[in-house]
Protein backbone atom coordinates (compact mmCIF):
# COMPACT_ATOMS: atom_id res chain seq x y z
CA UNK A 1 -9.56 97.42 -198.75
CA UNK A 2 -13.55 98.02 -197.91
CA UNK A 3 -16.53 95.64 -197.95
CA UNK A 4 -20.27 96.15 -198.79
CA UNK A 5 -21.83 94.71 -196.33
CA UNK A 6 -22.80 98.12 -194.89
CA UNK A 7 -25.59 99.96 -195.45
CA UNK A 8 -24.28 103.26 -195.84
CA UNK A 9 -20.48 103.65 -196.11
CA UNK A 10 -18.55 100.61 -196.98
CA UNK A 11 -16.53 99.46 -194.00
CA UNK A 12 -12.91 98.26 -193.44
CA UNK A 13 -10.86 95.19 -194.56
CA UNK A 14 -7.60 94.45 -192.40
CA UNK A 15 -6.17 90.93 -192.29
CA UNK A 16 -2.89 90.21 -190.47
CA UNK A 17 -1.32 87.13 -189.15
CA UNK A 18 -3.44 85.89 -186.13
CA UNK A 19 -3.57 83.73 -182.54
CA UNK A 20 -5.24 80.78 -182.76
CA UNK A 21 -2.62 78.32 -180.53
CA UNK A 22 0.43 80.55 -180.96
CA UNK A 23 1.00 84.31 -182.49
CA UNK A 24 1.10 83.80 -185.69
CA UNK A 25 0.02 80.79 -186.56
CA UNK A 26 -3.14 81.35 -188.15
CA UNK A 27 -4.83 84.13 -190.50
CA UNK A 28 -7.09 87.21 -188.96
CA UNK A 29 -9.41 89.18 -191.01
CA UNK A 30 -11.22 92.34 -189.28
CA UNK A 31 -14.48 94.16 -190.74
CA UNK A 32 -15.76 97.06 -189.34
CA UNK A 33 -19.28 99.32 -190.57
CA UNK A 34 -20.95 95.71 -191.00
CA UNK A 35 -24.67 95.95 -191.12
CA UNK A 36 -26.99 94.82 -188.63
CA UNK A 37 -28.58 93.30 -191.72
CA UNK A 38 -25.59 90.98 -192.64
CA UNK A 39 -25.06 90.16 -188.36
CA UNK A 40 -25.35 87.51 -187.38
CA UNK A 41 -25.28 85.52 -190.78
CA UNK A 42 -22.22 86.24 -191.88
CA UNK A 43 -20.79 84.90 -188.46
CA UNK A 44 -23.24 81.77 -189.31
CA UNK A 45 -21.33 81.65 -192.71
CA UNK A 46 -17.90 82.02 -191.56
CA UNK A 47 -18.16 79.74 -188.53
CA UNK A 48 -17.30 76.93 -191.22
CA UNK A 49 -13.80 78.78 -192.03
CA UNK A 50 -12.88 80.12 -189.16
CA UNK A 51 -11.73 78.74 -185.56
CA UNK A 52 -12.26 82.10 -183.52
CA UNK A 53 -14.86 84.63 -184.33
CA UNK A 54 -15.79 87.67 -182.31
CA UNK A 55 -18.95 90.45 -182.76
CA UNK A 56 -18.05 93.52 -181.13
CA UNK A 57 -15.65 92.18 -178.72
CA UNK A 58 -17.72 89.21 -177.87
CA UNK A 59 -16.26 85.82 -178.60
CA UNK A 60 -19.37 83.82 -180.52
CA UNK A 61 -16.79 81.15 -181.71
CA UNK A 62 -13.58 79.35 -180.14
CA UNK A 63 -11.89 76.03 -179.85
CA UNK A 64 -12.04 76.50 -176.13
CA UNK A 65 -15.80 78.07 -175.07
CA UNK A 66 -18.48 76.10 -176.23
CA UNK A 67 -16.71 73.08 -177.05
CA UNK A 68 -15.77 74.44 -180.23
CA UNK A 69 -19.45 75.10 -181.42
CA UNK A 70 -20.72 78.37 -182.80
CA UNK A 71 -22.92 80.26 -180.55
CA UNK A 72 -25.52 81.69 -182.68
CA UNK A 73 -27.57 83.13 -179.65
CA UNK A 74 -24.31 84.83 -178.56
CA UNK A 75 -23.94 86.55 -181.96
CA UNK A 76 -27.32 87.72 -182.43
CA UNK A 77 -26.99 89.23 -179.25
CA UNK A 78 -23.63 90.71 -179.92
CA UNK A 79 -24.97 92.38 -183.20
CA UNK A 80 -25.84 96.41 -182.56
CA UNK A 81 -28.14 98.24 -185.51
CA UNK A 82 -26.87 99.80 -188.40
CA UNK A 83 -23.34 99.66 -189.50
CA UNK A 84 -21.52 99.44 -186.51
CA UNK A 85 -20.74 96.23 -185.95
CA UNK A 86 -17.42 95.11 -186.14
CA UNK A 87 -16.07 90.86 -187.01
CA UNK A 88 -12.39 89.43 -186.26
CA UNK A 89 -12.52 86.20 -187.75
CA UNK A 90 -9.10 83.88 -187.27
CA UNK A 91 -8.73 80.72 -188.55
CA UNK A 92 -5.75 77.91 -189.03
């Protein structure tokens, strides 16, 4: 599957079962090629679905960092320009 939420070249869809207390107990969707446009918002968005999110590697959402509270701060900063950013969002 792709998404739109690139600029240029629609980006990559991959879910698979996902880790949130034990492998497989929860859903994992990735995204790559996501705009710098739709980052962080999207992470804003999602942070009411999901229980983990990551931007680029960088955890911006998790039941253990944070008390459980979405860093917004931490995903702006994660977000790079253009379409190269790339979600993993995992939820129960």
């Amino acid at each position: 599957c792709t998404h739109d939420l690139a600029a240029f070249t629609p980006g990559a869809v991959i879910g698979a079962p996902g880790t949130v207390n034990t492998a497989g107990d929860s859903w994992s969707i990735e995204l790559d090629g996501v705009s710098s446009f739709a980052c962080p918002d999207l992470a804003a968005t999602m942070a009411k679905s999901a229980s983990i999110i990551t931007i680029n590697g960088t955890t911006v959402l998790s039941p253990t960092t944070n008390n459980g509270i979405f860093e917004a701060g931490a995903a702006n900063s994660a977000c790079t320009l253009l379409d190269t950013n790339t979600f993993v969002f995992t939820g129960l």
